[in-house]
Protein backbone atom coordinates (compact mmCIF):
# COMPACT_ATOMS: atom_id res chain seq x y z
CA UNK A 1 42.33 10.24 200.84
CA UNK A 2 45.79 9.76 198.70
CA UNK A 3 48.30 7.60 199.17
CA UNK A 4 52.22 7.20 199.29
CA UNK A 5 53.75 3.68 198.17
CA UNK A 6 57.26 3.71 199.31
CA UNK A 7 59.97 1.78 199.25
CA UNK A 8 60.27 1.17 194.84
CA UNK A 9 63.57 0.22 193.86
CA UNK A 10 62.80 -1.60 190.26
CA UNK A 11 61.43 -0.64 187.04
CA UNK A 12 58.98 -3.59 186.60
CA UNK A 13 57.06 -2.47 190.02
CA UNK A 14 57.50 1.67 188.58
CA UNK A 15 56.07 0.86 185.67
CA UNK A 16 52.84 -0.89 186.85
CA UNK A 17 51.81 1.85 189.66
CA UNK A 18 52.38 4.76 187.18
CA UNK A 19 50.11 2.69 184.52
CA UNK A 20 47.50 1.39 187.09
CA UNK A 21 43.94 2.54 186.66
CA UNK A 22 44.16 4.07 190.01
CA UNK A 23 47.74 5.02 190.69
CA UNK A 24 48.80 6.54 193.90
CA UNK A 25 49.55 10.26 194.09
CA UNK A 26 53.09 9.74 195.77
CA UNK A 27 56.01 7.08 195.16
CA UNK A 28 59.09 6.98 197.23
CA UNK A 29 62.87 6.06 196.67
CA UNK A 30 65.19 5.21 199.66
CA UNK A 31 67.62 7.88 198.87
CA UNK A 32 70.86 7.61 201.59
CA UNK A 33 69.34 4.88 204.05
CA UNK A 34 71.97 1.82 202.96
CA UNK A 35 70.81 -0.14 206.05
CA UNK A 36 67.01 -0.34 204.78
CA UNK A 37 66.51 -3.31 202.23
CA UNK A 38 64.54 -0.76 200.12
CA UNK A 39 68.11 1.71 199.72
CA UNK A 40 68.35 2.52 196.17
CA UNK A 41 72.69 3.47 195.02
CA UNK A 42 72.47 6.44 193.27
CA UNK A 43 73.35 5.68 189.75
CA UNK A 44 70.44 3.50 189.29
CA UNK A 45 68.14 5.75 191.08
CA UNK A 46 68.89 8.05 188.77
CA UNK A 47 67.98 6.13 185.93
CA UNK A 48 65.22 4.23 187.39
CA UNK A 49 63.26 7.60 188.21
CA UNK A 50 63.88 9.29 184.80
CA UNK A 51 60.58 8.31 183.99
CA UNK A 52 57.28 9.95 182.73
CA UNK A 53 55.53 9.33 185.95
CA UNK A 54 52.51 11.45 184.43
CA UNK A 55 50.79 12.80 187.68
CA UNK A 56 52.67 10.70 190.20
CA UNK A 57 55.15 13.33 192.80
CA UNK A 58 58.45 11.44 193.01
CA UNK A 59 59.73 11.52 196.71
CA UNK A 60 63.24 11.69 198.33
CA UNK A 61 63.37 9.79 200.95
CA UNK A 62 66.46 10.94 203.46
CA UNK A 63 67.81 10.51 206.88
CA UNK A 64 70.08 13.30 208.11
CA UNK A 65 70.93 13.73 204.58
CA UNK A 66 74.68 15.74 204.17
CA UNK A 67 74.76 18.95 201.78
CA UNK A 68 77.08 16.26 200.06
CA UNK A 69 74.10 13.93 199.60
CA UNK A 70 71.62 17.30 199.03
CA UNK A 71 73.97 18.22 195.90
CA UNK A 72 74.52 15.13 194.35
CA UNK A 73 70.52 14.20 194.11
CA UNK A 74 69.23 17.87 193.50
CA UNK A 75 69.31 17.78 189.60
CA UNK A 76 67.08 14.20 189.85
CA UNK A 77 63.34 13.72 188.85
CA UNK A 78 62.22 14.46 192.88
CA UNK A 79 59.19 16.82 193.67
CA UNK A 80 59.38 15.91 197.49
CA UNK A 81 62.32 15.96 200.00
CA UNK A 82 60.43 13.19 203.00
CA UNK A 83 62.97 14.16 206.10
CA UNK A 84 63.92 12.51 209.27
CA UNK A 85 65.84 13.90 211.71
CA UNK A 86 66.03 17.36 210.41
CA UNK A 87 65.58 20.40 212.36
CA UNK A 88 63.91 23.11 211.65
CA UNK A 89 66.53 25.31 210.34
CA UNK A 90 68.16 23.28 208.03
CA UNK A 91 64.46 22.06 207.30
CA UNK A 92 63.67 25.80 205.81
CA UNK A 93 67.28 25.86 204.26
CA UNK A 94 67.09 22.47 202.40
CA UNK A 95 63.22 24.01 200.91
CA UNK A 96 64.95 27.45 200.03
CA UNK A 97 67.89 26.39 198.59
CA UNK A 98 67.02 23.30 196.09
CA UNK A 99 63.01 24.96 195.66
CA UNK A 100 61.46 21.67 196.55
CA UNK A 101 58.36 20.37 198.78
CA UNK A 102 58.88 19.24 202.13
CA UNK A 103 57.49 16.13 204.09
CA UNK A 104 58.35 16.40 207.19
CA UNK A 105 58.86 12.88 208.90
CA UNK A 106 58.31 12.66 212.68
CA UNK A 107 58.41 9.26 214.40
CA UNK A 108 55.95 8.68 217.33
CA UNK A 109 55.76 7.30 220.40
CA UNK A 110 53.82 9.90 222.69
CA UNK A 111 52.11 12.92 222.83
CA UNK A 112 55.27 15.37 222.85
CA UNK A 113 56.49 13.42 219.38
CA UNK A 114 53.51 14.74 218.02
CA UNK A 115 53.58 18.37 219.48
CA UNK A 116 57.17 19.00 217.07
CA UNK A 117 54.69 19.04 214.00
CA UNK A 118 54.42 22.89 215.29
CA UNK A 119 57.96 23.67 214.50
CA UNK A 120 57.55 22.16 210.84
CA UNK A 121 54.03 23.41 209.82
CA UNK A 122 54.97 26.89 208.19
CA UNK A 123 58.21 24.98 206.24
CA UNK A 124 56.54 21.83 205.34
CA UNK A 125 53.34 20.96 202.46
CA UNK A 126 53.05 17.40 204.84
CA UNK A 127 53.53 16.33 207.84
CA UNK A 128 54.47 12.78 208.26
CA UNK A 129 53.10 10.73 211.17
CA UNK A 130 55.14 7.64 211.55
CA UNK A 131 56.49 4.71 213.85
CA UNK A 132 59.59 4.22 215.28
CA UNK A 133 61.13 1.74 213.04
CA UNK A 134 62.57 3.07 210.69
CA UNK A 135 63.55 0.40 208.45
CA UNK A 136 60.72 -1.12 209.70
CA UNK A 137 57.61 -1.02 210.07
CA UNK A 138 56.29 0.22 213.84
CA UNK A 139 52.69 1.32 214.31
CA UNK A 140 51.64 3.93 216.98
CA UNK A 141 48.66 4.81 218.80
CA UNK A 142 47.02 6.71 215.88
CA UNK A 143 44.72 8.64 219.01
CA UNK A 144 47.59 10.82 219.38
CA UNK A 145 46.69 12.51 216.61
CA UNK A 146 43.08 13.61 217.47
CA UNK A 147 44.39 17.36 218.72
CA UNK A 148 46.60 17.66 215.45
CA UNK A 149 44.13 20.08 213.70
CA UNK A 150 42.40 19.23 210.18
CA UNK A 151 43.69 21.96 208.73
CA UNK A 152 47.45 20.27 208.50
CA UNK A 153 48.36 18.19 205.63
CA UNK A 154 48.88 14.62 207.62
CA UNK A 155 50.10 11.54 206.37
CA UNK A 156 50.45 8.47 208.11
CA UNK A 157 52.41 5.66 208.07
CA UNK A 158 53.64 2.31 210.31
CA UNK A 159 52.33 -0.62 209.93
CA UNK A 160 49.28 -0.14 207.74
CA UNK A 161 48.49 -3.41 206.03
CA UNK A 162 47.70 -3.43 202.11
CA UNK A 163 44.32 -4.87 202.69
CA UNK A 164 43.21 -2.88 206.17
CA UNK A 165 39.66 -1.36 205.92
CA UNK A 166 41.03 2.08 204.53
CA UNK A 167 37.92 3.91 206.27
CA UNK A 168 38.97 4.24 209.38
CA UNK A 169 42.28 5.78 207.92
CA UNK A 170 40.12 8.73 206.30
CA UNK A 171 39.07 9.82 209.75
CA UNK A 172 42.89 10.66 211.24
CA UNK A 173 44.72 11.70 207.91
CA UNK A 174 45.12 12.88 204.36
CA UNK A 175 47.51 10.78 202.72
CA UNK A 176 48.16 6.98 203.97
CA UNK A 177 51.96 6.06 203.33
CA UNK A 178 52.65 2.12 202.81
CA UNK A 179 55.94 0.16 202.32
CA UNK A 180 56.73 -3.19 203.66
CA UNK A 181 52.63 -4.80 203.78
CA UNK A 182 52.95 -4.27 199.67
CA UNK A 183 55.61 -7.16 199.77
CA UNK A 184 55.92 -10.64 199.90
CA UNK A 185 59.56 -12.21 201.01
CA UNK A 186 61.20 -8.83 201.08
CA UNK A 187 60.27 -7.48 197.52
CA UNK A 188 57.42 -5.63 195.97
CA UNK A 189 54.22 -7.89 195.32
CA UNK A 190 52.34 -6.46 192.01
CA UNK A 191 48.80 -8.63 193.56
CA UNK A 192 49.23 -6.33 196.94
CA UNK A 193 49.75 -3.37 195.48
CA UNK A 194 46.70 -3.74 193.10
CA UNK A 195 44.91 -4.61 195.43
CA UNK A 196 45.65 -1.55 197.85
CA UNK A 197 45.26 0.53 195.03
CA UNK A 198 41.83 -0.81 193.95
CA UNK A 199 40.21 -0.67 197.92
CA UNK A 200 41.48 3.33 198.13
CA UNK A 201 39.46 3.45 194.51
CA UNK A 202 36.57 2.25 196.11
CA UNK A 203 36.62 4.21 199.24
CA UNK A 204 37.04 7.73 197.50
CA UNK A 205 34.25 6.51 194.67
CA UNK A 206 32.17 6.12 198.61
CA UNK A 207 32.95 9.52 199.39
């Protein structure tokens, strides 16, 4: 099982998951979400992220994003476009036209949430399995998930804690995702995130 740490918007916390021992193999940036804490302006996004982030994928993290927003960030250091509220059309026309991987970001509540990963699968290399929050952090009854077949790239996010018992995570997905449990009073904790980072170590040396 990988992981996603989301939510980076400074140079000090960059630094020290691209140079940990174990470093996750996804980070993401708040790209055009100003009313999440984590929102990163553009012009120091694009400096903060031009980076040798070695074998890390760099991920976009947008809302609805306008082709205005598309054109301005599609010469940056991203390997992923994470989407919300995209359908599938303009899903397969964002991939096409700027040649990048798609996560495809569904919030759940219920069974039919789930079901839309259908329209996404052929478009998207993830599927992301999230709350409702948002901004924050919302968890979901992860047995929704037990008809999604193994064969789809899942990730899953909402209210996974940094120091849960990863295990049971391994069972229902690919790729954990993990934001706001990494911080203490609203910013990035550098103790939390080593010692997420050093518990997913363990449980894939277990496996």
């Amino acid at each position: 099982m990988d992981a996603k740490i989301c939510g980076i918007k400074d140079l000090k916390t960059l630094n020290y998951i691209i140079n940990s021992s174990n470093p996750p193999k996804f980070v993401g940036f708040i790209t055009n979400y100003p009313k999440s804490k984590r929102y990163v302006e553009y012009e120091f996004l694009k400096k903060l992220i031009n980076i040798n982030k070695k074998k890390i994928n760099f991920v976009s993290v947008l809302v609805n994003p306008s082709d205005k927003t598309l054109e301005k960030i599609k010469n940056i250091n991203f390997d992923y476009y994470q989407l919300y509220d995209v359908d599938p059309e303009k899903t397969k026309i964002i991939m096409e036209k700027y040649k990048v991987k798609i996560i495809t970001a569904l919030t759940i509540e219920n069974k039919n949430d789930v079901e839309k990963y259908k329209k996404f699968n052929s478009i998207s290399e993830i599927i992301l399995f999230d709350g409702k929050g948002y901004e924050k952090s919302f968890g979901f009854d992860h047995r929704l998930l037990k008809n999604v077949p193994a064969s789809i790239n899942k990730m899953l996010a909402g209210n996974i804690q940094y120091d849960d018992k990863l295990d049971k995570y391994s069972k229902i997905t690919h790729i954990i995702d993990i934001s706001s449990s990494l911080e203490s009073s609203g910013v990035k904790d550098i103790s939390k995130i080593d010692t997420f980072l050093n518990n997913l170590d363990k449980l894939k040396n277990e496996n």
